[in-house]
PDB file of N, CA and C in Angstrom:
ATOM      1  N   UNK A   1      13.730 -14.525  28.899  1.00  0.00           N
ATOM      2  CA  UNK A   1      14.483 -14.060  27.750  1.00  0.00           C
ATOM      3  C   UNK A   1      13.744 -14.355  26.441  1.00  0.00           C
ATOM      4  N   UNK A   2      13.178 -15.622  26.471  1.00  0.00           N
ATOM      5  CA  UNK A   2      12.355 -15.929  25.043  1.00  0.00           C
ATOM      6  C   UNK A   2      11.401 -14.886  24.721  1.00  0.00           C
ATOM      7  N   UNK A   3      10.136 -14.511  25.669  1.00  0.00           N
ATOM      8  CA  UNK A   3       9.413 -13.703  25.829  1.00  0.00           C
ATOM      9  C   UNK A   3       9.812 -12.247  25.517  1.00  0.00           C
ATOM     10  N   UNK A   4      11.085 -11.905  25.845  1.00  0.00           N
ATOM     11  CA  UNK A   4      11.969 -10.330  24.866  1.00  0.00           C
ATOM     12  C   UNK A   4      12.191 -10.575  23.982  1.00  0.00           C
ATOM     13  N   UNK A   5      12.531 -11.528  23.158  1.00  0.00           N
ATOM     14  CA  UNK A   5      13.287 -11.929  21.973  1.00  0.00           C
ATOM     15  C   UNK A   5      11.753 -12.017  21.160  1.00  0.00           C
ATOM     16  N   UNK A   6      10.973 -12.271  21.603  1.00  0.00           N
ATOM     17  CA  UNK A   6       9.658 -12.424  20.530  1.00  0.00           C
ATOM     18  C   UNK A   6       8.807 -10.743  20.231  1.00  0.00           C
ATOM     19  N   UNK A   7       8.906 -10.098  21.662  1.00  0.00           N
ATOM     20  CA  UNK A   7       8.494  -8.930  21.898  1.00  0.00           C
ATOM     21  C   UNK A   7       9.306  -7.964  20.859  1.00  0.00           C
ATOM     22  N   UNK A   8      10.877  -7.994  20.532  1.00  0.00           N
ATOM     23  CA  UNK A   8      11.467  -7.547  19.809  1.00  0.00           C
ATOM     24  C   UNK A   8      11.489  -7.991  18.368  1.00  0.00           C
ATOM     25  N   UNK A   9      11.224  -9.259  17.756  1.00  0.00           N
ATOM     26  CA  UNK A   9      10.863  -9.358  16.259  1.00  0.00           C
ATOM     27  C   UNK A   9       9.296  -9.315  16.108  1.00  0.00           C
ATOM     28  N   UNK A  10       8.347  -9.071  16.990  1.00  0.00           N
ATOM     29  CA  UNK A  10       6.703  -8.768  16.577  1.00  0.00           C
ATOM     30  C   UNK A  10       7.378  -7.240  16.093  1.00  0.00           C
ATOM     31  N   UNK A  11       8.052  -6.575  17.070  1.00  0.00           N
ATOM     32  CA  UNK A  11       7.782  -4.809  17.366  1.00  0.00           C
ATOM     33  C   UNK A  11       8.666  -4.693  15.482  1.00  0.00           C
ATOM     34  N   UNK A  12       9.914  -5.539  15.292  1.00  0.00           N
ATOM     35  CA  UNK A  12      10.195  -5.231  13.761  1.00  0.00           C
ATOM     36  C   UNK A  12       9.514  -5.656  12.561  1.00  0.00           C
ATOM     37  N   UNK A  13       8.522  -6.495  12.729  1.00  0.00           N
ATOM     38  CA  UNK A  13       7.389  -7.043  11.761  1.00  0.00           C
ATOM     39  C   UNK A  13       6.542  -5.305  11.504  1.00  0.00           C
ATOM     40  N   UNK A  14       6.430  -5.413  12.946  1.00  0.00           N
ATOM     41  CA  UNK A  14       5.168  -4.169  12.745  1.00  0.00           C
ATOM     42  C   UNK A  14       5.866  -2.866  12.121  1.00  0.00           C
ATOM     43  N   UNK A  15       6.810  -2.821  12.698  1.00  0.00           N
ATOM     44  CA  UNK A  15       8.086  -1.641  11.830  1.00  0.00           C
ATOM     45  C   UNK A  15       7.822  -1.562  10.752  1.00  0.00           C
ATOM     46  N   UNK A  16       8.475  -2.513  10.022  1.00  0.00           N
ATOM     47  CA  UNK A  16       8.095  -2.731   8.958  1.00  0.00           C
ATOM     48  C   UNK A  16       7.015  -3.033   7.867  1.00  0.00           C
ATOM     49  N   UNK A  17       6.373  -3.461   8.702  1.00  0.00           N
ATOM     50  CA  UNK A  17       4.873  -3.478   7.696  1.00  0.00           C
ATOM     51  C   UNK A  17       4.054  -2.109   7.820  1.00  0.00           C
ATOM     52  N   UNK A  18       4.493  -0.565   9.076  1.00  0.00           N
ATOM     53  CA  UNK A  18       4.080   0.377   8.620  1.00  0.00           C
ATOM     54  C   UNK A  18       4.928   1.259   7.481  1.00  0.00           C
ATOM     55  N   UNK A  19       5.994   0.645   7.290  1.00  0.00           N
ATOM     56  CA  UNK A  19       7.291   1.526   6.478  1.00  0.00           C
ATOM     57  C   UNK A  19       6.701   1.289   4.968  1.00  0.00           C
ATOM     58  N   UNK A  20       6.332  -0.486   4.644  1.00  0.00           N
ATOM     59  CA  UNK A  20       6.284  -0.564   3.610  1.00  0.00           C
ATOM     60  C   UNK A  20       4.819  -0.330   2.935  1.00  0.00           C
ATOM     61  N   UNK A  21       3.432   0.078   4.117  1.00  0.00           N
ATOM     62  CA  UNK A  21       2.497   0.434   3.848  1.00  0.00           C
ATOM     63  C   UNK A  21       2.895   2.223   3.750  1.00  0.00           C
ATOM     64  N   UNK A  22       3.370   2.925   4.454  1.00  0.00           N
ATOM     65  CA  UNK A  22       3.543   4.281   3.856  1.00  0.00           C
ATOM     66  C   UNK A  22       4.397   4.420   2.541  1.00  0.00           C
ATOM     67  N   UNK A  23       5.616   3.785   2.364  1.00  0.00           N
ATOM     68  CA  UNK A  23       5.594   3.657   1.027  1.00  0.00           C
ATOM     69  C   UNK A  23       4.948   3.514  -0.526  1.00  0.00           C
ATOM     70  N   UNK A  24       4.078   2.554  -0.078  1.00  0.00           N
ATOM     71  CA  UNK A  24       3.236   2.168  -1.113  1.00  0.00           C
ATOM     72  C   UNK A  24       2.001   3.371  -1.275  1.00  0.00           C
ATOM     73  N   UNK A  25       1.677   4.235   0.092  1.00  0.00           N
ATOM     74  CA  UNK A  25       0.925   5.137  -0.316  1.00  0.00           C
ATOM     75  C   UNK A  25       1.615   6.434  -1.102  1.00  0.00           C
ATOM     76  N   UNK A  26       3.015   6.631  -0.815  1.00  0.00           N
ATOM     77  CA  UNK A  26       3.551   7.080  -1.299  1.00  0.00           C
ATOM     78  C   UNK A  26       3.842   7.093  -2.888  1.00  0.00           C
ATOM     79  N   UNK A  27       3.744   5.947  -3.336  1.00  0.00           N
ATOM     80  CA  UNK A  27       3.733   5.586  -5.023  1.00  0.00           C
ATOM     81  C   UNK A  27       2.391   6.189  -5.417  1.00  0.00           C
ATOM     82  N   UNK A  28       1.561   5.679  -4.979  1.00  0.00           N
ATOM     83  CA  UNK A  28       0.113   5.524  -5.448  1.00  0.00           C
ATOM     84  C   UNK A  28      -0.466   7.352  -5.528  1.00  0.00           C
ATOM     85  N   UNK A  29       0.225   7.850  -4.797  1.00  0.00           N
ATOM     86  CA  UNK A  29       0.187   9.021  -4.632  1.00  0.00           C
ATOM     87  C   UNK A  29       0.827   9.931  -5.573  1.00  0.00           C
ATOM     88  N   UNK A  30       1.908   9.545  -5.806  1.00  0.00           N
ATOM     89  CA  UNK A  30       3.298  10.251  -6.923  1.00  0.00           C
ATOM     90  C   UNK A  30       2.142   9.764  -8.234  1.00  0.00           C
ATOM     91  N   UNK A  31       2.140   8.336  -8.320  1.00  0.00           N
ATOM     92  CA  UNK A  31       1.320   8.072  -9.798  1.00  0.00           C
ATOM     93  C   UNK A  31       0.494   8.823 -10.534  1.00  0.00           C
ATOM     94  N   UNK A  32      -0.732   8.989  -9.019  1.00  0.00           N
ATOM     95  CA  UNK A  32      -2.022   9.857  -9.438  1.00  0.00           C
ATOM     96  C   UNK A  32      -1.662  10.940  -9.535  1.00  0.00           C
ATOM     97  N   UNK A  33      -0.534  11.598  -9.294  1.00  0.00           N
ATOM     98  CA  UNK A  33      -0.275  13.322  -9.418  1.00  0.00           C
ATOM     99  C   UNK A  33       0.647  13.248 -10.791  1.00  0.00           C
ATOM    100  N   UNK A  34       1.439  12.666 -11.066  1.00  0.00           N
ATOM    101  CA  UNK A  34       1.982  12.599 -12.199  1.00  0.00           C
ATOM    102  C   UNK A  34       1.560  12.176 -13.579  1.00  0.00           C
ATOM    103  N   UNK A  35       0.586  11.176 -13.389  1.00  0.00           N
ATOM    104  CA  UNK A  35       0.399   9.954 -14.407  1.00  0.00           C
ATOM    105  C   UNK A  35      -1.068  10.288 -14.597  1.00  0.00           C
ATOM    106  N   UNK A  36      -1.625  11.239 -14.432  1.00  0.00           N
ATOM    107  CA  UNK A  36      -3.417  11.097 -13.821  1.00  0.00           C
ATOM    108  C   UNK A  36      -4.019  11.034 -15.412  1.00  0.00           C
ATOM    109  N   UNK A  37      -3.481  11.249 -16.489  1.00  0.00           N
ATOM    110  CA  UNK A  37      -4.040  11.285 -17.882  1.00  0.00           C
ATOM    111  C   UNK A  37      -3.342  10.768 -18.933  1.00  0.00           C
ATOM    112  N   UNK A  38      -2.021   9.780 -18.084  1.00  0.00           N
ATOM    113  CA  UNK A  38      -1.164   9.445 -19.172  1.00  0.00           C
ATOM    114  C   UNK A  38      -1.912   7.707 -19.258  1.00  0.00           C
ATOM    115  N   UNK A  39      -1.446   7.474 -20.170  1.00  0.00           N
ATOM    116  CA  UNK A  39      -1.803   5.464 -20.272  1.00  0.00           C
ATOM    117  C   UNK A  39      -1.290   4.877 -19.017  1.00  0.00           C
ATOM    118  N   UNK A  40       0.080   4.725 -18.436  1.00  0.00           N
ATOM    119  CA  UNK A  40       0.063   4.388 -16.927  1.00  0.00           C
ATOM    120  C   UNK A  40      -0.970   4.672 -16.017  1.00  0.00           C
ATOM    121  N   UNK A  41      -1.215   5.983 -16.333  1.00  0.00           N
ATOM    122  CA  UNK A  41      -2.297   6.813 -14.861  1.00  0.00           C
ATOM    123  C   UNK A  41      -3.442   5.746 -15.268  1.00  0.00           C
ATOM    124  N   UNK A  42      -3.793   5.433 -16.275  1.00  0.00           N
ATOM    125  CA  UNK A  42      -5.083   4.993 -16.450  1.00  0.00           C
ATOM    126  C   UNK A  42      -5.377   3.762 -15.747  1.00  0.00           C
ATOM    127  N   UNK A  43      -4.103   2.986 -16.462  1.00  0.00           N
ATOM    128  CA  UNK A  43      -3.399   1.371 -16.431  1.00  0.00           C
ATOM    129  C   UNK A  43      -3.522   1.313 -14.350  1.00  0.00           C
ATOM    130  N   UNK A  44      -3.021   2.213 -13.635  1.00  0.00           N
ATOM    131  CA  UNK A  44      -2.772   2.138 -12.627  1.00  0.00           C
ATOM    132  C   UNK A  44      -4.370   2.280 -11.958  1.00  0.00           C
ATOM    133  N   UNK A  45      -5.321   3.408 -12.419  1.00  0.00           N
ATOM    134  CA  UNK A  45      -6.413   3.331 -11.444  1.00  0.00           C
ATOM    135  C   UNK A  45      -7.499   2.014 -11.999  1.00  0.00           C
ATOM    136  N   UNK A  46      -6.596   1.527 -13.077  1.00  0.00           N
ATOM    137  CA  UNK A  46      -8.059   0.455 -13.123  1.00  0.00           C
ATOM    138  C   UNK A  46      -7.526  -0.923 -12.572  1.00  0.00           C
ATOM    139  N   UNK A  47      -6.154  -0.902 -12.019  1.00  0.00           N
ATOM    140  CA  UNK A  47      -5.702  -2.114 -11.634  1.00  0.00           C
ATOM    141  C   UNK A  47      -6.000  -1.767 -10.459  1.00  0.00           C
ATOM    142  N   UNK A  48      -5.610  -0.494  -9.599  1.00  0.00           N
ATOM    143  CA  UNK A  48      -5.987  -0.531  -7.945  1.00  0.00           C
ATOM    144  C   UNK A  48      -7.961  -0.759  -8.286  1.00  0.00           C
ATOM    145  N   UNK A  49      -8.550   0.262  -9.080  1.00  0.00           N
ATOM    146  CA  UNK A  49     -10.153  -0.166  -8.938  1.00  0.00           C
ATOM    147  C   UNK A  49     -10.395  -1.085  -8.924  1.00  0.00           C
ATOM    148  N   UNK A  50      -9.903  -2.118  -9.457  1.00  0.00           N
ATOM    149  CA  UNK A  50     -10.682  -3.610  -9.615  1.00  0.00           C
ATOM    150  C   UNK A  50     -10.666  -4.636  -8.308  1.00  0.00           C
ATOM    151  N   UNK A  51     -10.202  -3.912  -7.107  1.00  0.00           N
ATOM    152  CA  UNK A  51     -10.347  -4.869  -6.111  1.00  0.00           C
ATOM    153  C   UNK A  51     -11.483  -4.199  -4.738  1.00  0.00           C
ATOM    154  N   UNK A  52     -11.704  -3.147  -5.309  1.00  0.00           N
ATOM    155  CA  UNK A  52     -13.080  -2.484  -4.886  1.00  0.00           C
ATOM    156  C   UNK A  52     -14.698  -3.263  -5.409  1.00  0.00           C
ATOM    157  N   UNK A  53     -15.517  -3.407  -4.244  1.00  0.00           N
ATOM    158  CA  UNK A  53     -16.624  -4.084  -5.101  1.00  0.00           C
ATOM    159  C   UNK A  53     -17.574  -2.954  -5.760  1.00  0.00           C
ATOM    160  N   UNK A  54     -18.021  -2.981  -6.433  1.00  0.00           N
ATOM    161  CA  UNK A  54     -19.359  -2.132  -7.030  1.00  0.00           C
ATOM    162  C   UNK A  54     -20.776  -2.308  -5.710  1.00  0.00           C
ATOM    163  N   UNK A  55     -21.700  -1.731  -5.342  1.00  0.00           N
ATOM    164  CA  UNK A  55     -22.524  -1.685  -4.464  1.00  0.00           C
ATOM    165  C   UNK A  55     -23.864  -2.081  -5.466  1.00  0.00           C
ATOM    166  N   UNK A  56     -24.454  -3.181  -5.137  1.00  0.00           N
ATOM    167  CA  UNK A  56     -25.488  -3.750  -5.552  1.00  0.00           C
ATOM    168  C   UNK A  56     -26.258  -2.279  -5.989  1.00  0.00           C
ATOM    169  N   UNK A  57     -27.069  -2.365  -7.149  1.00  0.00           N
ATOM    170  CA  UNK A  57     -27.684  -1.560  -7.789  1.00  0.00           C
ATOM    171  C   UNK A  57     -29.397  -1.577  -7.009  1.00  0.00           C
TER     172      UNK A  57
END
């Protein structure tokens, strides 16, 4: 029984951590189509850019 009971809160972790990752692509998505030239749009691609590295020159 322990072994179902764990099998069933991994399977709602994972539920959920794809719900709230399609969500979030979902924003990021609405932003850039809405916001793409406003001060947010800007505000937004330089806060997601900054956790991208630059490639050694």
């Amino acid at each position: 029984m322990g072994c179902l009971r764990l099998l069933f809160f991994q399977m709602w972790k994972v539920l959920l951590a794809a719900i709230v990752a399609v969500v979030l692509a979902r924003i990021d998505s609405y932003v850039e189509r809405r916001h793409s030239e406003s001060v947010p749009g800007k505000a937004w691609r330089a806060y997601r850019g900054r956790s991208k590295k630059e490639p050694p020159p």
